[in-house]
PDB file of N, CA and C in Angstrom:
ATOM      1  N   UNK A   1     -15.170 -17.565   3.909  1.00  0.00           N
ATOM      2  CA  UNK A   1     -15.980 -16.832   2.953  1.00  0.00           C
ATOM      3  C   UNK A   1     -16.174 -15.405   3.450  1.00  0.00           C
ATOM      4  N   UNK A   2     -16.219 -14.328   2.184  1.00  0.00           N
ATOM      5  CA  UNK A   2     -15.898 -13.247   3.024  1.00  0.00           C
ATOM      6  C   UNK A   2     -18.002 -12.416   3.308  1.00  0.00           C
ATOM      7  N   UNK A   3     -17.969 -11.604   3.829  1.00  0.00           N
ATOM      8  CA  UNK A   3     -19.246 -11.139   3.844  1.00  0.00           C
ATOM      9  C   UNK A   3     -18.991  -9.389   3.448  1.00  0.00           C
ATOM     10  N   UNK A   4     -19.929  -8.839   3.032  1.00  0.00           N
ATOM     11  CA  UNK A   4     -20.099  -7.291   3.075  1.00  0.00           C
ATOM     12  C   UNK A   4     -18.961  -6.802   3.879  1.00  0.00           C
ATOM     13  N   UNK A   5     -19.090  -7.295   4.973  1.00  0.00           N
ATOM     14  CA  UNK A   5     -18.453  -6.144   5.992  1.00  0.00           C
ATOM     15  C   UNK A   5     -16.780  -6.425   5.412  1.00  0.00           C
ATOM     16  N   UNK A   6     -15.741  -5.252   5.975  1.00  0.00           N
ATOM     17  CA  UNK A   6     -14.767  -5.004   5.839  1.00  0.00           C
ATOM     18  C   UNK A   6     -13.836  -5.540   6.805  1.00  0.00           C
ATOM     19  N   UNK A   7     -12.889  -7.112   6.503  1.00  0.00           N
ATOM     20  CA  UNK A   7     -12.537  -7.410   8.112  1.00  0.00           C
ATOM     21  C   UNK A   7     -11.005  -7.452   7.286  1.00  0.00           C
ATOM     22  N   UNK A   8     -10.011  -6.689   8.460  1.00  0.00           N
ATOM     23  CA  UNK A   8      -8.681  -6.884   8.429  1.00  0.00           C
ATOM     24  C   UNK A   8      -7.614  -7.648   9.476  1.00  0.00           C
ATOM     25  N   UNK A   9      -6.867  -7.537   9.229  1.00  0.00           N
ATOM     26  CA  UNK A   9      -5.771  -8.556   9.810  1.00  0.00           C
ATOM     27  C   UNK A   9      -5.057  -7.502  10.851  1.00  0.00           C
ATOM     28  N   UNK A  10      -5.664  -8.007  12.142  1.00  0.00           N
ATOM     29  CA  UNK A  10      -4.233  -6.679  13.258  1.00  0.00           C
ATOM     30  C   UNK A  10      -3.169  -7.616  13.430  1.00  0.00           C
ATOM     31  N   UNK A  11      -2.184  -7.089  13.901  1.00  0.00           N
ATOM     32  CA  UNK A  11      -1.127  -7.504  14.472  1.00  0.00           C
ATOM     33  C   UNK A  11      -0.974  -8.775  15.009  1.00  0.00           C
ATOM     34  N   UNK A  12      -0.544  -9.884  15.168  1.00  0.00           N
ATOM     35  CA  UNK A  12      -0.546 -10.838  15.961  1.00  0.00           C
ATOM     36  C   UNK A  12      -1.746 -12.010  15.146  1.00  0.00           C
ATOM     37  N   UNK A  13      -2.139 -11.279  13.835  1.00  0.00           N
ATOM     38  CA  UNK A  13      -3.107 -11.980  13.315  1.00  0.00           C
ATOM     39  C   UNK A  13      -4.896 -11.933  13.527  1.00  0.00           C
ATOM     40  N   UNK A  14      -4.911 -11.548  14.738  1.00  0.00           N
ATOM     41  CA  UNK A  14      -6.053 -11.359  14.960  1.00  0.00           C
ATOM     42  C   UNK A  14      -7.418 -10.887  13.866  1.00  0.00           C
ATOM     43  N   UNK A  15      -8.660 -11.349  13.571  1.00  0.00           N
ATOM     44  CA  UNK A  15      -9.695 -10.695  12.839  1.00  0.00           C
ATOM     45  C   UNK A  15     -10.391  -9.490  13.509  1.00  0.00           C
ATOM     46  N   UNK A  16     -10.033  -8.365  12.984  1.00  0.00           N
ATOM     47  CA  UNK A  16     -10.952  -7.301  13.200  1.00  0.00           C
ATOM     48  C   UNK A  16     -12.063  -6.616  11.722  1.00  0.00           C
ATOM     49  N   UNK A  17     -13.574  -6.289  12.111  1.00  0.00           N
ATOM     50  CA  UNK A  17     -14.031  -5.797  10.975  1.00  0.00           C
ATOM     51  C   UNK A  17     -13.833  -4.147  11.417  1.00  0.00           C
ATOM     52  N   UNK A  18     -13.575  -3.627  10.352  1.00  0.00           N
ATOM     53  CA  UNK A  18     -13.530  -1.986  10.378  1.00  0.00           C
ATOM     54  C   UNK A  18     -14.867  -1.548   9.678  1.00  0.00           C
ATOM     55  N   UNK A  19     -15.156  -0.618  10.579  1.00  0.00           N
ATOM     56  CA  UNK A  19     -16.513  -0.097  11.045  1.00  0.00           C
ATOM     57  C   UNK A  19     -16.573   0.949   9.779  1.00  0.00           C
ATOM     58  N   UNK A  20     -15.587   2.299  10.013  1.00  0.00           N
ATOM     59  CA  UNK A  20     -15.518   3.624   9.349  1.00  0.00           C
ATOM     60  C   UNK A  20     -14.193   4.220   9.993  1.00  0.00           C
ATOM     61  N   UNK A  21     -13.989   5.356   9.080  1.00  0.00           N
ATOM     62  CA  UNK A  21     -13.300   5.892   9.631  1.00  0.00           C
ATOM     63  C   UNK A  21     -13.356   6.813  10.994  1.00  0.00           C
ATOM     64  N   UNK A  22     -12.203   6.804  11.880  1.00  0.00           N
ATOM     65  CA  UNK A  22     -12.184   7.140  13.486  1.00  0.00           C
ATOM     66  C   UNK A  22     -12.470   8.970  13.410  1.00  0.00           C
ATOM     67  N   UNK A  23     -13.242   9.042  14.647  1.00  0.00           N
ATOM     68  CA  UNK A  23     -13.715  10.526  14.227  1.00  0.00           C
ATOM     69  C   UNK A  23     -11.838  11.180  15.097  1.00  0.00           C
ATOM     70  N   UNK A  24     -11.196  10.683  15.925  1.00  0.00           N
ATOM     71  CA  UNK A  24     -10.450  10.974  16.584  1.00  0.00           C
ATOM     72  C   UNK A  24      -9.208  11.044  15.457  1.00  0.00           C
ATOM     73  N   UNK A  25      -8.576  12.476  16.102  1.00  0.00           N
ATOM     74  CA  UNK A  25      -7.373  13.158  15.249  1.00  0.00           C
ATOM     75  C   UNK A  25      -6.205  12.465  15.584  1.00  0.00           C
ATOM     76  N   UNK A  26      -5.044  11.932  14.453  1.00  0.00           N
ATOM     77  CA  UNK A  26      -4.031  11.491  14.420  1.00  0.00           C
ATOM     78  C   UNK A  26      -3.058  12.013  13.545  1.00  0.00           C
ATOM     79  N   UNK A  27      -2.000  12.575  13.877  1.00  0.00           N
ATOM     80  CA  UNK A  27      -1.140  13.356  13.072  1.00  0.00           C
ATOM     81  C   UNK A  27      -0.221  12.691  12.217  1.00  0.00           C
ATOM     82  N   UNK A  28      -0.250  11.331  12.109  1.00  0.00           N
ATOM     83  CA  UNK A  28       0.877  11.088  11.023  1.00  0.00           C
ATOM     84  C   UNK A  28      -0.293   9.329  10.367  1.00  0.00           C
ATOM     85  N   UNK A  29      -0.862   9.518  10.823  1.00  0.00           N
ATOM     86  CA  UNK A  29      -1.714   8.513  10.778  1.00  0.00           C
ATOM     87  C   UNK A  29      -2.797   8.274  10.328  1.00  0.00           C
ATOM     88  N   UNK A  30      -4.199   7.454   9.448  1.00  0.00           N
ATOM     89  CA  UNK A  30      -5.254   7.246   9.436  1.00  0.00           C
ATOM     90  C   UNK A  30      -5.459   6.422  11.035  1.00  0.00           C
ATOM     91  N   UNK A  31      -6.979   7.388  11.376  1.00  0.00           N
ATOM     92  CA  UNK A  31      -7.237   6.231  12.557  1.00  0.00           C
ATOM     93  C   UNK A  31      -8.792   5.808  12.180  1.00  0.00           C
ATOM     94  N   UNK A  32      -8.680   4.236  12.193  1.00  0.00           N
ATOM     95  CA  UNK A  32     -10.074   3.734  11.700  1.00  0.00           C
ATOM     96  C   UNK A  32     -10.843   3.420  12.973  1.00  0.00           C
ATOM     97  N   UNK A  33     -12.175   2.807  13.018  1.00  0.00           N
ATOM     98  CA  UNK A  33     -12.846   2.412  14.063  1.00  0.00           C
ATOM     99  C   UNK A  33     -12.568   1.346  13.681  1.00  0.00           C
ATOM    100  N   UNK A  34     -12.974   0.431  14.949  1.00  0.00           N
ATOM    101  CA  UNK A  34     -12.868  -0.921  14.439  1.00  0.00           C
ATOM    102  C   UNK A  34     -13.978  -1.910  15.241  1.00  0.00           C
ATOM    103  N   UNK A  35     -13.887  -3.013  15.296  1.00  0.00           N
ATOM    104  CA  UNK A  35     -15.009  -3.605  16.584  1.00  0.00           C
ATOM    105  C   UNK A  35     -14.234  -4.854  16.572  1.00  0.00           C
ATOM    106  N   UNK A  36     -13.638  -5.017  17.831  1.00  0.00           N
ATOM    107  CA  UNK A  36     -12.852  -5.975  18.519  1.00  0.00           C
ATOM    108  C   UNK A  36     -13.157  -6.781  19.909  1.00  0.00           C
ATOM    109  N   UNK A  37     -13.412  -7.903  20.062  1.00  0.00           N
ATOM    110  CA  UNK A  37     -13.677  -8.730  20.916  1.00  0.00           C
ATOM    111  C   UNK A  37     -15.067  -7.745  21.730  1.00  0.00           C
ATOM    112  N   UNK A  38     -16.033  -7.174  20.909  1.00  0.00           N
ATOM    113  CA  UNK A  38     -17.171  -6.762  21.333  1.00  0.00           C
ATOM    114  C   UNK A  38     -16.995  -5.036  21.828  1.00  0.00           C
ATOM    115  N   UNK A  39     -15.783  -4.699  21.402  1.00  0.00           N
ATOM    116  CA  UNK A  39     -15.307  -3.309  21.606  1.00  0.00           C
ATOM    117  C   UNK A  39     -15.063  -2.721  20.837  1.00  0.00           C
ATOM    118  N   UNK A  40     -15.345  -1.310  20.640  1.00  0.00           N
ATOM    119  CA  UNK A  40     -15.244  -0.189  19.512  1.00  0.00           C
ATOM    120  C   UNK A  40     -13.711   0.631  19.951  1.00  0.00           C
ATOM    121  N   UNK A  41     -12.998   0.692  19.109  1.00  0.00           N
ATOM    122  CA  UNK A  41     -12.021   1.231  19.359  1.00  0.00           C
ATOM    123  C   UNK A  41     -11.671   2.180  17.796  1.00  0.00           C
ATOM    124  N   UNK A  42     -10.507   2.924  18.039  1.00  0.00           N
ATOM    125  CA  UNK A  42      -9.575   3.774  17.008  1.00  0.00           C
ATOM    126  C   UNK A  42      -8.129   3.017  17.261  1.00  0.00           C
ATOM    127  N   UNK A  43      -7.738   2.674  16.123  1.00  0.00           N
ATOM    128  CA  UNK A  43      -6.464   2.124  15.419  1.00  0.00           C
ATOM    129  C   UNK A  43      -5.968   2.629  13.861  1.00  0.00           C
ATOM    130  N   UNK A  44      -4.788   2.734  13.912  1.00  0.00           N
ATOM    131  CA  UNK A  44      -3.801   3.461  12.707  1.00  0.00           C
ATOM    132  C   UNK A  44      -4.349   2.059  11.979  1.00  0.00           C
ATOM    133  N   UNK A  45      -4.698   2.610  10.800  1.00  0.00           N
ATOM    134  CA  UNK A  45      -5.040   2.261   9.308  1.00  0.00           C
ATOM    135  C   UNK A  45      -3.637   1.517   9.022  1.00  0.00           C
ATOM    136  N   UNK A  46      -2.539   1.905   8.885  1.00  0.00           N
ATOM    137  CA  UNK A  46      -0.891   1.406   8.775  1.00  0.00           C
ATOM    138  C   UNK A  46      -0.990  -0.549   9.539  1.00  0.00           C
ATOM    139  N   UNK A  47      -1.510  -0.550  10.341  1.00  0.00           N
ATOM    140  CA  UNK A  47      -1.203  -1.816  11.238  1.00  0.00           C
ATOM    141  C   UNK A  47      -2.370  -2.954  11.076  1.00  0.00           C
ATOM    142  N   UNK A  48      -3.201  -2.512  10.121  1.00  0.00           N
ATOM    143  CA  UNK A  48      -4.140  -3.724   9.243  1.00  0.00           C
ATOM    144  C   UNK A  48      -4.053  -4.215   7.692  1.00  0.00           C
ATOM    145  N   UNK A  49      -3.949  -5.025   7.614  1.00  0.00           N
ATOM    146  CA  UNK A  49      -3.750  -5.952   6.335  1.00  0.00           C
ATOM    147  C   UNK A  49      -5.323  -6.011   6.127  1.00  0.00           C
ATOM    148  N   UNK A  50      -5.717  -6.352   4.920  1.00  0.00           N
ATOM    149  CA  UNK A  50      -7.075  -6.098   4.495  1.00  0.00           C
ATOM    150  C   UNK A  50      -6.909  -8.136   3.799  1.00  0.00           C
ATOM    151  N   UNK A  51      -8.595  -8.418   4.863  1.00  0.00           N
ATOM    152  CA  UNK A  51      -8.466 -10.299   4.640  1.00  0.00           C
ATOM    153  C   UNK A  51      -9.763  -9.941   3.577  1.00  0.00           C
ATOM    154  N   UNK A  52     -10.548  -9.139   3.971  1.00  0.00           N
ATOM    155  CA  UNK A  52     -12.176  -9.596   3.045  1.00  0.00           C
ATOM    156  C   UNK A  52     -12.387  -7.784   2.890  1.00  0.00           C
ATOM    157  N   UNK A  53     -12.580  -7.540   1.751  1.00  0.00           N
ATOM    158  CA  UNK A  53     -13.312  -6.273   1.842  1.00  0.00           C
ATOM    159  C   UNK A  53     -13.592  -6.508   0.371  1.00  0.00           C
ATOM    160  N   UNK A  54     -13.659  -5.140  -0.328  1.00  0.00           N
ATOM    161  CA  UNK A  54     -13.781  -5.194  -1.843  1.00  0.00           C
ATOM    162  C   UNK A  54     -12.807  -4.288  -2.695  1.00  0.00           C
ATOM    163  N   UNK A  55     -12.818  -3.875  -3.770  1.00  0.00           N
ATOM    164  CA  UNK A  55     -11.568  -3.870  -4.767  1.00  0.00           C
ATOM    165  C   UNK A  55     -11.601  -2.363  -3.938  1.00  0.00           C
ATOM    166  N   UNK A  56     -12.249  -1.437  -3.215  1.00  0.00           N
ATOM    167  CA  UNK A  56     -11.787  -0.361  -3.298  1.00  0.00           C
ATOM    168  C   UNK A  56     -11.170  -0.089  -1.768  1.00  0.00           C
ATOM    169  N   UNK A  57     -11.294  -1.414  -0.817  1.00  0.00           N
ATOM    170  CA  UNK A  57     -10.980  -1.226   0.482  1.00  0.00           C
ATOM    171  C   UNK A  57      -9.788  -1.489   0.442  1.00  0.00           C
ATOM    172  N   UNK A  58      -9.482  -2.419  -0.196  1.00  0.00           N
ATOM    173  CA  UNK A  58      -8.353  -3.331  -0.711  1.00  0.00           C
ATOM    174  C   UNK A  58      -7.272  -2.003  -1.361  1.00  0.00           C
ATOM    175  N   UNK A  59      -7.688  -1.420  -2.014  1.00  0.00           N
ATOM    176  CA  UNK A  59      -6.982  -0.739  -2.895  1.00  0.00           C
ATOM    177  C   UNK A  59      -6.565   0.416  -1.858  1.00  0.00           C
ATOM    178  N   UNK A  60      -7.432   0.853  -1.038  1.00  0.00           N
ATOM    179  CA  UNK A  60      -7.555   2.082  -0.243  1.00  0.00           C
ATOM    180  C   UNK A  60      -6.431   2.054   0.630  1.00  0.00           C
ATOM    181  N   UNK A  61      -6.635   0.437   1.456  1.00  0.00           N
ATOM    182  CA  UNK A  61      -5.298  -0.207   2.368  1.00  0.00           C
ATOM    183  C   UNK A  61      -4.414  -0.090   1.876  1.00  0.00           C
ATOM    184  N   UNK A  62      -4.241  -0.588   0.264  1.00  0.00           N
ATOM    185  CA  UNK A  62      -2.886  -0.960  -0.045  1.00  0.00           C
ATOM    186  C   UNK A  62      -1.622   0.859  -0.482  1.00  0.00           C
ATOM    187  N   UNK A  63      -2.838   1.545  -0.464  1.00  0.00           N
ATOM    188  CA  UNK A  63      -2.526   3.016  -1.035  1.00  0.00           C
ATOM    189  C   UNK A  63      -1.771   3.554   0.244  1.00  0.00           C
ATOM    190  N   UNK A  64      -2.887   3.180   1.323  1.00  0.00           N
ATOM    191  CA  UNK A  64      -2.206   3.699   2.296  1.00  0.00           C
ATOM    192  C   UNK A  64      -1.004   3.069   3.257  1.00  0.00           C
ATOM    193  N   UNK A  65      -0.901   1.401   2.768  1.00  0.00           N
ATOM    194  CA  UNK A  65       0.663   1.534   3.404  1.00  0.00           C
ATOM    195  C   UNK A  65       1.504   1.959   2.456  1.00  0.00           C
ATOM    196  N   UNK A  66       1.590   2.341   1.124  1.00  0.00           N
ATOM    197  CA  UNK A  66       2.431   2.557   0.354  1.00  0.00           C
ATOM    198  C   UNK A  66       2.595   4.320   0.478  1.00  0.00           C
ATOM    199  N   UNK A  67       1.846   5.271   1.243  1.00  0.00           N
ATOM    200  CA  UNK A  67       2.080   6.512   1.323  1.00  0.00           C
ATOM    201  C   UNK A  67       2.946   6.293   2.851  1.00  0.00           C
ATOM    202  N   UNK A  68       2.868   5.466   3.833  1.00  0.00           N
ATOM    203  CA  UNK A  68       3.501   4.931   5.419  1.00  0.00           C
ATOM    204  C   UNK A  68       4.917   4.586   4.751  1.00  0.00           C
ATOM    205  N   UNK A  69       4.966   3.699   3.903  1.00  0.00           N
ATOM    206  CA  UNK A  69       6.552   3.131   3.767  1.00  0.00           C
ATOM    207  C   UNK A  69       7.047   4.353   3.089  1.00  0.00           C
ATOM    208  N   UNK A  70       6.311   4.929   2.215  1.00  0.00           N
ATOM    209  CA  UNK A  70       7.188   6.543   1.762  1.00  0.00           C
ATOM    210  C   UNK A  70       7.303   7.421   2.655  1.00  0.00           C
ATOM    211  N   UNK A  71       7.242   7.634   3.565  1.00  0.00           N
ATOM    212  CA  UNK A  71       7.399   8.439   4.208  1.00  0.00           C
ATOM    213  C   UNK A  71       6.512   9.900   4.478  1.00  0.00           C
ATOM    214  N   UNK A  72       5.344   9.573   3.628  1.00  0.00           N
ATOM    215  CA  UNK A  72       4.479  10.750   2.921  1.00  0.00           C
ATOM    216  C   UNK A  72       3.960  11.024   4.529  1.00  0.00           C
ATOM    217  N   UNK A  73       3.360  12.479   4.571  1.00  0.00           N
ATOM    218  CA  UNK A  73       2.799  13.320   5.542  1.00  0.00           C
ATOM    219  C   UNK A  73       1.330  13.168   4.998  1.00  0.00           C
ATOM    220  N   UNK A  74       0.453  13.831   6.009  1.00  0.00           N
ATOM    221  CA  UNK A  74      -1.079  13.821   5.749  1.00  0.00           C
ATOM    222  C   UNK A  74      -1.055  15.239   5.505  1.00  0.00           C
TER     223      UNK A  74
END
């Protein structure tokens, strides 16, 4: 069942919830915060699948791997 918060799928499957976006600069990349095994980190937006959020997180993810597989610049 999903809750408020925003949780995506990393790599390897793992559950991470994403916090906000990462204040730290990435040049070809979104970098989100995230909170992982009790740790705050920055990770490329590109390398999470979206499990629970809502129609606009969902939509936001899906926008942004579709500007990654085009090849689009920031």
């Amino acid at each position: 069942m999903c809750s408020r918060e925003n949780r995506l799928a990393a790599p390897g499957g793992e559950i991470v919830e994403v916090r906000h976006m990462a204040v730290e600069d990435a040049e070809h990349d979104m970098l989100v915060q995230i909170r992982w095994q009790r740790r705050k980190m920055a990770v490329p937006l590109s390398q999470l699948d979206t499990i629970c959020g809502g129609e606009s997180t969902k939509e936001a993810t899906g926008d942004w791997h579709y500007w990654v597989a085009q090849r689009y610049c920031l």
